[in-house]
Protein backbone atom coordinates (compact mmCIF):
# COMPACT_ATOMS: atom_id res chain seq x y z
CA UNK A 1 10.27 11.45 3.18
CA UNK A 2 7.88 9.88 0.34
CA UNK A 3 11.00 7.64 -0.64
CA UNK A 4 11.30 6.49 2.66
CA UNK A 5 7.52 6.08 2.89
CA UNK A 6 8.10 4.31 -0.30
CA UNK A 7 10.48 1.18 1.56
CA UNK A 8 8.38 0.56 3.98
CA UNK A 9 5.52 0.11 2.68
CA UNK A 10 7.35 -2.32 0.04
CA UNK A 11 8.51 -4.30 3.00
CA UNK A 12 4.64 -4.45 3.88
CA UNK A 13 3.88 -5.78 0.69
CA UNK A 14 6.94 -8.37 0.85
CA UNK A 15 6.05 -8.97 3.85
CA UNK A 16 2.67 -9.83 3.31
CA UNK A 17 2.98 -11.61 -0.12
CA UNK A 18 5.73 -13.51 1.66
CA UNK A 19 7.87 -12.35 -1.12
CA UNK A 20 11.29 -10.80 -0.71
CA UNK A 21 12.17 -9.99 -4.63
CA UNK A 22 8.96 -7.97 -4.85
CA UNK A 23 10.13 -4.76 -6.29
CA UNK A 24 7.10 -2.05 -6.33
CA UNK A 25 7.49 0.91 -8.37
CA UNK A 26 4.99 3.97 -8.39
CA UNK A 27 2.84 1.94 -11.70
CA UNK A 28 2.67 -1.57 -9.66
CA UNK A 29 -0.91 -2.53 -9.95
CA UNK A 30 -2.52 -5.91 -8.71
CA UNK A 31 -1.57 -7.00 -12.67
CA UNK A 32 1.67 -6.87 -11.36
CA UNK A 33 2.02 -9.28 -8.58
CA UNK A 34 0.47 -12.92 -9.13
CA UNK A 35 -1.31 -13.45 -5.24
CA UNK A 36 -3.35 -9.57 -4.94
CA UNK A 37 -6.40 -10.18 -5.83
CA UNK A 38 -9.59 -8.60 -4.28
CA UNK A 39 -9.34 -10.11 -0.90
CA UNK A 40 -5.87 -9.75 -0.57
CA UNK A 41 -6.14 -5.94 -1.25
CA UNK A 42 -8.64 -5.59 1.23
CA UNK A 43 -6.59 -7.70 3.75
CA UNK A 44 -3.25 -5.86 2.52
CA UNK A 45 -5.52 -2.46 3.15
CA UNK A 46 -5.79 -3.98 6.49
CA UNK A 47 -2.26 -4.47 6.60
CA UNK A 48 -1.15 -1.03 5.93
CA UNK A 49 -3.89 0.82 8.27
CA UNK A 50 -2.72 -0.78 11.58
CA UNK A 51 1.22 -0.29 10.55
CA UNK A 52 0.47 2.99 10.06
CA UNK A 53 -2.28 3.71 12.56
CA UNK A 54 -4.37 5.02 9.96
CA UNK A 55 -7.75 4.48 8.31
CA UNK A 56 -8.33 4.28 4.46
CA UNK A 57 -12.12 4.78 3.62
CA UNK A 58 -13.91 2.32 1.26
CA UNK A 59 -13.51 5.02 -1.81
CA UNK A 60 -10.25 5.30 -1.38
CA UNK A 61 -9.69 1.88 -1.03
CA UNK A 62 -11.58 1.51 -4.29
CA UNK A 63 -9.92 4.56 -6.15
CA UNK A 64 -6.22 3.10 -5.53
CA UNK A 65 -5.16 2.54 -9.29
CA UNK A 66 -1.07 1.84 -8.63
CA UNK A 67 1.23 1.97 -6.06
CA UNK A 68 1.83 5.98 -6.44
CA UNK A 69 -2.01 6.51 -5.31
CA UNK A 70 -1.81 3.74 -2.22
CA UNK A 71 1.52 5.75 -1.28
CA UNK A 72 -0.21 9.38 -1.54
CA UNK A 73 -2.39 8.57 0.30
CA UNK A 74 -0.98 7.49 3.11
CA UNK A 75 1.66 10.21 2.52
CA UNK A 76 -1.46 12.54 3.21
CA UNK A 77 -2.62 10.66 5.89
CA UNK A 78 0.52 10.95 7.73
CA UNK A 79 1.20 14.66 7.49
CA UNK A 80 -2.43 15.62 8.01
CA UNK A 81 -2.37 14.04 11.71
CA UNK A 82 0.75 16.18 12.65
């Protein structure tokens, strides 16, 4: 399920960045991909939530270190509204 969760949300991301070779891995950080900066987190944030249908609080937003976190999290998300 989490690998799965894993795709799509890279397809978000290549999606967004307008970048097909982007290849995320659970340690991708914004180091890691020349265009996410600041507001393009927030707007990729934005991204994410309505895909998903979900909301990510400011902390969490802020507390997302990699890839692995941004993914937990909406892992959680996910199987909490079930």
């Amino acid at each position: 399920m989490r690998d799965e969760l894993f795709i799509q949300v890279q397809t978000i991301f290549r999606d967004f960045f307008r970048n097909q070779e982007i290849e995320l891995t659970d340690t991708t950080t914004t180091e890691d991909i020349a265009l996410w900066d600041s507001l393009t987190h927030l707007e990729l944030m934005n991204e994410i939530e309505n895909n998903y249908a979900i909301h990510f609080t400011l902390d969490e937003i802020l507390d997302f270190k990699n890839v692995r976190d941004m993914v937990d999290c909406i892992d959680q998300k996910l199987y909490s509204k079930k």
